[in-house]
PDB file of N, CA and C in Angstrom:
ATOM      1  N   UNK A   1     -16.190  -6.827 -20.761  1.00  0.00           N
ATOM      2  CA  UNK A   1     -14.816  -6.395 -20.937  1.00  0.00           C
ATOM      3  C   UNK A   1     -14.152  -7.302 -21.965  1.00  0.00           C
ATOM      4  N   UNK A   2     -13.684  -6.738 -22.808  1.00  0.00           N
ATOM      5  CA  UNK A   2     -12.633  -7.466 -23.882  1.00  0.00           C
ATOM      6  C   UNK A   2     -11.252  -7.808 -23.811  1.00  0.00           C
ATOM      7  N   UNK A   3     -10.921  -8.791 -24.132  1.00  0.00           N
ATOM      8  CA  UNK A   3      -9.749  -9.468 -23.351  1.00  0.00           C
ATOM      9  C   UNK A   3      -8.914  -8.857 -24.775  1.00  0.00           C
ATOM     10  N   UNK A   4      -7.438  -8.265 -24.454  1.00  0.00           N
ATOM     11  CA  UNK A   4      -6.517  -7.959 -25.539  1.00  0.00           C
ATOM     12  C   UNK A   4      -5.961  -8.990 -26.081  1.00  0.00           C
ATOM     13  N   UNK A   5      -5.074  -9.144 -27.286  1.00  0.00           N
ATOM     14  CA  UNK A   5      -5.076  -9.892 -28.322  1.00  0.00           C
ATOM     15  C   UNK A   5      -3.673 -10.477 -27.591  1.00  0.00           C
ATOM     16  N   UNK A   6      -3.051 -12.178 -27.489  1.00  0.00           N
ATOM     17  CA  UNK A   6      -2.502 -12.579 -26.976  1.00  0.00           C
ATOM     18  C   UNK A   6      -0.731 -11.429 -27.172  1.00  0.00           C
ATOM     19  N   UNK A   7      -0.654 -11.107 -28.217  1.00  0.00           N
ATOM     20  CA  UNK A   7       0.453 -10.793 -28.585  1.00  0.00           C
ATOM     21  C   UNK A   7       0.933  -9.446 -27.564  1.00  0.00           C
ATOM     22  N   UNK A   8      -0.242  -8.429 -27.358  1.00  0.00           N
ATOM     23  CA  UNK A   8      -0.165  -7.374 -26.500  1.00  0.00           C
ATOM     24  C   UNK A   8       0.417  -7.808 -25.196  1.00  0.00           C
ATOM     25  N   UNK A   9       1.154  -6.352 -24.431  1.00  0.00           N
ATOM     26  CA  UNK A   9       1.135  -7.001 -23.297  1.00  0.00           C
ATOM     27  C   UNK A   9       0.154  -6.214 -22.108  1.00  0.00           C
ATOM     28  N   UNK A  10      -0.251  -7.426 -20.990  1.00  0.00           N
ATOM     29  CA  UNK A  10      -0.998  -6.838 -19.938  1.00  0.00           C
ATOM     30  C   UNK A  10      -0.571  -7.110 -18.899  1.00  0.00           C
ATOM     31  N   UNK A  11      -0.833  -6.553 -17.874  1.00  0.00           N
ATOM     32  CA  UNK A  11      -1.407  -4.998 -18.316  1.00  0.00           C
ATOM     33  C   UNK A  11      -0.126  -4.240 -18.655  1.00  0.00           C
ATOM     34  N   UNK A  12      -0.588  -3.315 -19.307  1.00  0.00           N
ATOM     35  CA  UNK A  12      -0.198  -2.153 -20.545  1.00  0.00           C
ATOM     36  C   UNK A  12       1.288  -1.514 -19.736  1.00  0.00           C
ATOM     37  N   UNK A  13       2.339  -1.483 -20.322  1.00  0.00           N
ATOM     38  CA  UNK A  13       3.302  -0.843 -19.558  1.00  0.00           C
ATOM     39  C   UNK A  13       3.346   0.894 -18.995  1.00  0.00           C
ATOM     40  N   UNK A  14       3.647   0.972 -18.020  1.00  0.00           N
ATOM     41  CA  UNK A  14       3.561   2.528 -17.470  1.00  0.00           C
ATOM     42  C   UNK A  14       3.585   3.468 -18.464  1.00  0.00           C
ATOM     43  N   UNK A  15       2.675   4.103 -18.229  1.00  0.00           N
ATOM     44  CA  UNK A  15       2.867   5.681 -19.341  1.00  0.00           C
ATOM     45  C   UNK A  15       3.699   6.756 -18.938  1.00  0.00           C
ATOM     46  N   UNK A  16       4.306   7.440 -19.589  1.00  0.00           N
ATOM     47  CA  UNK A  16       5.163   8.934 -18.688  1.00  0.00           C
ATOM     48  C   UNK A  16       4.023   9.922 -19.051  1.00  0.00           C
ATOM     49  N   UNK A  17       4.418  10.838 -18.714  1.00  0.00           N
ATOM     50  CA  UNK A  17       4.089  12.553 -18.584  1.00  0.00           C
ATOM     51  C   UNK A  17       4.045  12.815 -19.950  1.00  0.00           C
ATOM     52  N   UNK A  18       5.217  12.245 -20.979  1.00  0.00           N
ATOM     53  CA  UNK A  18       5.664  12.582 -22.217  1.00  0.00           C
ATOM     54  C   UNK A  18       4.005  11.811 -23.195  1.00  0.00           C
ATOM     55  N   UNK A  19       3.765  10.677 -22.768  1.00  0.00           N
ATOM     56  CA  UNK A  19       2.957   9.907 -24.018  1.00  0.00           C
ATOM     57  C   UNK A  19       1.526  10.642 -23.332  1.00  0.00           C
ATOM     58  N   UNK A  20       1.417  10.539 -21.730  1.00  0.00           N
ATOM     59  CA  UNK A  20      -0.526  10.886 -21.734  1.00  0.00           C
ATOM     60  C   UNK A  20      -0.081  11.973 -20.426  1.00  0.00           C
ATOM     61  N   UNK A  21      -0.304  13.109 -20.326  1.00  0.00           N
ATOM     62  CA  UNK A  21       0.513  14.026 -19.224  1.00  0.00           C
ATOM     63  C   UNK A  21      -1.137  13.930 -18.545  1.00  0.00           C
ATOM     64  N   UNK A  22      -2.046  13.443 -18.590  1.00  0.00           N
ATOM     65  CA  UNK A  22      -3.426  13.352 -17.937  1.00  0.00           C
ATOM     66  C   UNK A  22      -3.628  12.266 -16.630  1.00  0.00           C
ATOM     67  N   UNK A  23      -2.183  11.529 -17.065  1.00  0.00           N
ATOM     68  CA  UNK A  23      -2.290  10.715 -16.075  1.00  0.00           C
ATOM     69  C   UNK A  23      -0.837  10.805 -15.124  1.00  0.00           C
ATOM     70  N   UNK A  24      -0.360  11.819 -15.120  1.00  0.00           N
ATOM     71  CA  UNK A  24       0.635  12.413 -14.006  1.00  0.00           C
ATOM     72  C   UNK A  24      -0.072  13.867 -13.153  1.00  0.00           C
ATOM     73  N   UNK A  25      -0.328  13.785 -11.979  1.00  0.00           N
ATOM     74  CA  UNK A  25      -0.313  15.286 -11.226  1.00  0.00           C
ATOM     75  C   UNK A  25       0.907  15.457 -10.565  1.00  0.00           C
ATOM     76  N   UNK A  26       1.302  16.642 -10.560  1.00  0.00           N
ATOM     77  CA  UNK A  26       2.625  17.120 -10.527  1.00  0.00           C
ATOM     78  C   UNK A  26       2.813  16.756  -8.468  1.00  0.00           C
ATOM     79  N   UNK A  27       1.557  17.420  -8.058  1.00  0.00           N
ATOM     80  CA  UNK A  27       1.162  18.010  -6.956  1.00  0.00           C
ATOM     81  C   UNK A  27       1.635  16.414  -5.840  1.00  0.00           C
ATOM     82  N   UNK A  28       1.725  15.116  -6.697  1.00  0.00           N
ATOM     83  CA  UNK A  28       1.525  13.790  -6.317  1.00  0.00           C
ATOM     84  C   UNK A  28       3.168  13.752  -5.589  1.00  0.00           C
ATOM     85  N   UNK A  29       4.009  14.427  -6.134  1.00  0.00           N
ATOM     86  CA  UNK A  29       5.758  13.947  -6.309  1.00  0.00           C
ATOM     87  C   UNK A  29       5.633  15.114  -4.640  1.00  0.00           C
ATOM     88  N   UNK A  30       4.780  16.058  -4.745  1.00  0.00           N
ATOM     89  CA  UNK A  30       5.237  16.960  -3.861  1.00  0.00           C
ATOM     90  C   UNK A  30       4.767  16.569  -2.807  1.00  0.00           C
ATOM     91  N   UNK A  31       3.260  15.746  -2.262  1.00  0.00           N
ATOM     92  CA  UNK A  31       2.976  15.774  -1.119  1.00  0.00           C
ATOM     93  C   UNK A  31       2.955  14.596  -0.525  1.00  0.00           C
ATOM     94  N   UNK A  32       3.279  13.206  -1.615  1.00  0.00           N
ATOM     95  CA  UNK A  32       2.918  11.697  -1.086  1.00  0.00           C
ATOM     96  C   UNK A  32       3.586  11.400   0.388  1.00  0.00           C
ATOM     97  N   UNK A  33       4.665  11.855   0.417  1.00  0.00           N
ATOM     98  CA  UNK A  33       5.077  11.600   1.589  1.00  0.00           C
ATOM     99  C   UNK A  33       4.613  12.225   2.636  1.00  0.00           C
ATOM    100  N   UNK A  34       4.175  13.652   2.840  1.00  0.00           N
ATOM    101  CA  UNK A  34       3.575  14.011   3.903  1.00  0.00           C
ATOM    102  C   UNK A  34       2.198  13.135   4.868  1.00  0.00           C
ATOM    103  N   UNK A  35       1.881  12.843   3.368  1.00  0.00           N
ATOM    104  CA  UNK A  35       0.517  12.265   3.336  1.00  0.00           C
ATOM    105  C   UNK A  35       0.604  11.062   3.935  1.00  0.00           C
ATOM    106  N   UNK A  36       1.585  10.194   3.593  1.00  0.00           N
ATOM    107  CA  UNK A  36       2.219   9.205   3.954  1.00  0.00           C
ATOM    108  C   UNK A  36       2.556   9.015   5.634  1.00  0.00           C
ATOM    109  N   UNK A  37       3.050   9.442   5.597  1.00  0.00           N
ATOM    110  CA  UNK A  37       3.305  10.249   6.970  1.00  0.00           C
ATOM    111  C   UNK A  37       2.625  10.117   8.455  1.00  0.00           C
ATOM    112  N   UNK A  38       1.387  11.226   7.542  1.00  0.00           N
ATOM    113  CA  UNK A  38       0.038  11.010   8.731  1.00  0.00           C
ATOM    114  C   UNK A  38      -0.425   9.739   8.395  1.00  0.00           C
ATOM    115  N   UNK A  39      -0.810   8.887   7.500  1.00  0.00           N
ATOM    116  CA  UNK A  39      -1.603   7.332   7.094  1.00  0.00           C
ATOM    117  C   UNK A  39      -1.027   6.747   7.803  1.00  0.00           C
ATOM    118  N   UNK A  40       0.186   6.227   8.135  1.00  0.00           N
ATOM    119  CA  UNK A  40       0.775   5.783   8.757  1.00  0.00           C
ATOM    120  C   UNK A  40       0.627   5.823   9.772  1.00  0.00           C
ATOM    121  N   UNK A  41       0.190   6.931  10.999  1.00  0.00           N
ATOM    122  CA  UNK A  41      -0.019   7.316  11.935  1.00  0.00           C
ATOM    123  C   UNK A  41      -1.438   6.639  12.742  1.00  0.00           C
ATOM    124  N   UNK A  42      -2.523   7.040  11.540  1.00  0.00           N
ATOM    125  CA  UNK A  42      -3.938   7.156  11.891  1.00  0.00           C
ATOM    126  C   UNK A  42      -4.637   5.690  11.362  1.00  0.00           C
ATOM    127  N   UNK A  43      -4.218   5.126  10.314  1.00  0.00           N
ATOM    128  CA  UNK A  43      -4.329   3.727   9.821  1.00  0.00           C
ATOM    129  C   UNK A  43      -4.223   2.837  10.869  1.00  0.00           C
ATOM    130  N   UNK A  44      -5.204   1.266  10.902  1.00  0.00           N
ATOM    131  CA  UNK A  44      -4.613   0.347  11.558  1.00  0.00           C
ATOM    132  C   UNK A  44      -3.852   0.194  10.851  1.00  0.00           C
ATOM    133  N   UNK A  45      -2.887  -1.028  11.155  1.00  0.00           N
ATOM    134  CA  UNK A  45      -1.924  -1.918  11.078  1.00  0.00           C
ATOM    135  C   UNK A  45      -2.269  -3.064   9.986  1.00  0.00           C
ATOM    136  N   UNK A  46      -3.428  -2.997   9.715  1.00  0.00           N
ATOM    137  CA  UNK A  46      -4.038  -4.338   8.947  1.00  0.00           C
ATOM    138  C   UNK A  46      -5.651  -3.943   8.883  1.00  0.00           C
ATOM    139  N   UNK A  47      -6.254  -4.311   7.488  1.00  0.00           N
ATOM    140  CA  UNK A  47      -7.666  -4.092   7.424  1.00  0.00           C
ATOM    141  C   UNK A  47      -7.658  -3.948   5.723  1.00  0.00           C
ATOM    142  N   UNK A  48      -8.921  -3.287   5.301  1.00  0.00           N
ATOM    143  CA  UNK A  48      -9.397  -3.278   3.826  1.00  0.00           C
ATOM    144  C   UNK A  48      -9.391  -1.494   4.079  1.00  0.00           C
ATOM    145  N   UNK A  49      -8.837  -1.062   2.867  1.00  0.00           N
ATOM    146  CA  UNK A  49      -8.960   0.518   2.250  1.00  0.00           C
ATOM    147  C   UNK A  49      -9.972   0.618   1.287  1.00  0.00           C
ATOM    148  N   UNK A  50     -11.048   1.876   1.364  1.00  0.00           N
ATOM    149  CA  UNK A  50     -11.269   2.093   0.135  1.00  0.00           C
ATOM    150  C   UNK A  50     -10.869   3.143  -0.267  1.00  0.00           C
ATOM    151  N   UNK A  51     -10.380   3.535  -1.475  1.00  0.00           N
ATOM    152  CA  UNK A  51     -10.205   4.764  -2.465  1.00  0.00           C
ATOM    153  C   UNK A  51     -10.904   5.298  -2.840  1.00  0.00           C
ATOM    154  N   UNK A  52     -11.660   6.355  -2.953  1.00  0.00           N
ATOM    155  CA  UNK A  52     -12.784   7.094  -3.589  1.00  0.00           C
ATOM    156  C   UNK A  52     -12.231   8.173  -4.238  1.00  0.00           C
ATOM    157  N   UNK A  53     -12.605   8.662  -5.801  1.00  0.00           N
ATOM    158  CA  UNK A  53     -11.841   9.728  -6.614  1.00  0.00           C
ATOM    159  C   UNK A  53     -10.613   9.699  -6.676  1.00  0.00           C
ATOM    160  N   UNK A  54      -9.804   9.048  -7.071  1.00  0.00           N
ATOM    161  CA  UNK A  54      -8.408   8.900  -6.707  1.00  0.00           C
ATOM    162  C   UNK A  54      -7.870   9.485  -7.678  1.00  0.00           C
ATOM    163  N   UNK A  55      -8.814   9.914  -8.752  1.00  0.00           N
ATOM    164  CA  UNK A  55      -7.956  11.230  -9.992  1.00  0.00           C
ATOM    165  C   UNK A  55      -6.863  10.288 -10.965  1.00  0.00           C
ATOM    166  N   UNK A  56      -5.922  10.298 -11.084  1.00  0.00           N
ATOM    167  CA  UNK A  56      -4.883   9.796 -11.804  1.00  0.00           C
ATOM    168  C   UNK A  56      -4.464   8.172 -11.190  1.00  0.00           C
ATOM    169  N   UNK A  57      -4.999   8.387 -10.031  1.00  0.00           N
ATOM    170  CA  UNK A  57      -4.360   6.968  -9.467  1.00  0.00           C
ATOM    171  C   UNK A  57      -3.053   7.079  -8.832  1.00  0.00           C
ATOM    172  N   UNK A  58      -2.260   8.182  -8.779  1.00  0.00           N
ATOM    173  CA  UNK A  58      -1.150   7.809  -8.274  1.00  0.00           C
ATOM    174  C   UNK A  58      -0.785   7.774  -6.886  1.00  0.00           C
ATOM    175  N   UNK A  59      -1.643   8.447  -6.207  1.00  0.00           N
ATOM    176  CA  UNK A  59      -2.118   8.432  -4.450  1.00  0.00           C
ATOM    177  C   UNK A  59      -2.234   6.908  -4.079  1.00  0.00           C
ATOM    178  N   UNK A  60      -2.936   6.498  -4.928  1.00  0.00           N
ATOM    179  CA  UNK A  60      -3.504   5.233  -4.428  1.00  0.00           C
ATOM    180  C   UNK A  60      -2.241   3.896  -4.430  1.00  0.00           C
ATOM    181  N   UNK A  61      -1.736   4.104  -5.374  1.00  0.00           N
ATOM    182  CA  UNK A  61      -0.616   3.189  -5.963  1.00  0.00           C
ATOM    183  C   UNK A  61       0.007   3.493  -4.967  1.00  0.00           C
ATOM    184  N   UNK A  62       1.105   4.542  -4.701  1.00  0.00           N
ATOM    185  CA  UNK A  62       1.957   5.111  -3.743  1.00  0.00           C
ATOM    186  C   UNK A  62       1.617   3.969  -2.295  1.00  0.00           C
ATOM    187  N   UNK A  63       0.610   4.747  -1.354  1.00  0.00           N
ATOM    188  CA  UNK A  63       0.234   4.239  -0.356  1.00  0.00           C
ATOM    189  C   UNK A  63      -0.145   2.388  -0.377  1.00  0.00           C
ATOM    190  N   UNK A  64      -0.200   2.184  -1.520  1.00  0.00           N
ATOM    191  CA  UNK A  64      -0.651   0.065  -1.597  1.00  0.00           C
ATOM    192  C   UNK A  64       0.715   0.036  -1.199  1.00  0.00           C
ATOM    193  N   UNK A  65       1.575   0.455  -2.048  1.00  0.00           N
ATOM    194  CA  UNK A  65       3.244  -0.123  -1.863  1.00  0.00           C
ATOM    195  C   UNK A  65       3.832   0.074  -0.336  1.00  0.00           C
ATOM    196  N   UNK A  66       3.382   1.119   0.218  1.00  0.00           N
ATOM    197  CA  UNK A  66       4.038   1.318   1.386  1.00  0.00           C
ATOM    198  C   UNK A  66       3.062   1.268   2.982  1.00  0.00           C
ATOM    199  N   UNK A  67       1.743   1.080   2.567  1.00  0.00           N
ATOM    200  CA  UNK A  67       0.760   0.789   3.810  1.00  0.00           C
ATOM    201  C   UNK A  67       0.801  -0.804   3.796  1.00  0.00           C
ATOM    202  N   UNK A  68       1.453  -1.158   3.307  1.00  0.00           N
ATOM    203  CA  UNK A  68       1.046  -2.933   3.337  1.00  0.00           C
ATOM    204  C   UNK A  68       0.807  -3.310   4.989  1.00  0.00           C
ATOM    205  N   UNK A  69      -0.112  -4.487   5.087  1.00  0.00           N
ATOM    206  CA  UNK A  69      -1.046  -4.853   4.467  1.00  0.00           C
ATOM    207  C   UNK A  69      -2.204  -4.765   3.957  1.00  0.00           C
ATOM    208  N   UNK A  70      -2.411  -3.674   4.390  1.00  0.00           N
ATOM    209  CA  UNK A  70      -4.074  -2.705   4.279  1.00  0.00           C
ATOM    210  C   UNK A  70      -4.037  -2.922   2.657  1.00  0.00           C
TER     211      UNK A  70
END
């Protein structure tokens, strides 16, 4: 892995919909919370997650911020 040039910044600031629309699913704004919801429910309280296919990433992000500490 290649380390970016001091001047850049890292990591890279958020992209919108507008610069890479590949890395927004629409479907993410509509269901995180449901989803949320049940995790909350069925999750321990504390432990290690793994993510598998997480597509855009934004599932995954969502739930770090709000399952803490998992």
């Amino acid at each position: 892995m290649t380390r970016p040039p001091p001047e850049e910044t890292w990591p890279p600031p958020t992209e919108t919909p507008e610069a890479d629309p590949r890395l927004f699913a629409p479907a993410t704004q509509r269901n995180r919370e449901p989803i949320l919801e049940v995790l909350s429910r069925v999750l321990p309280g504390e432990g290690l997650v793994l993510e598998v296919a997480s597509g855009t990433g934004e599932h995954a992000l969502w739930f770090a911020q709000h399952l803490r500490p998992l």
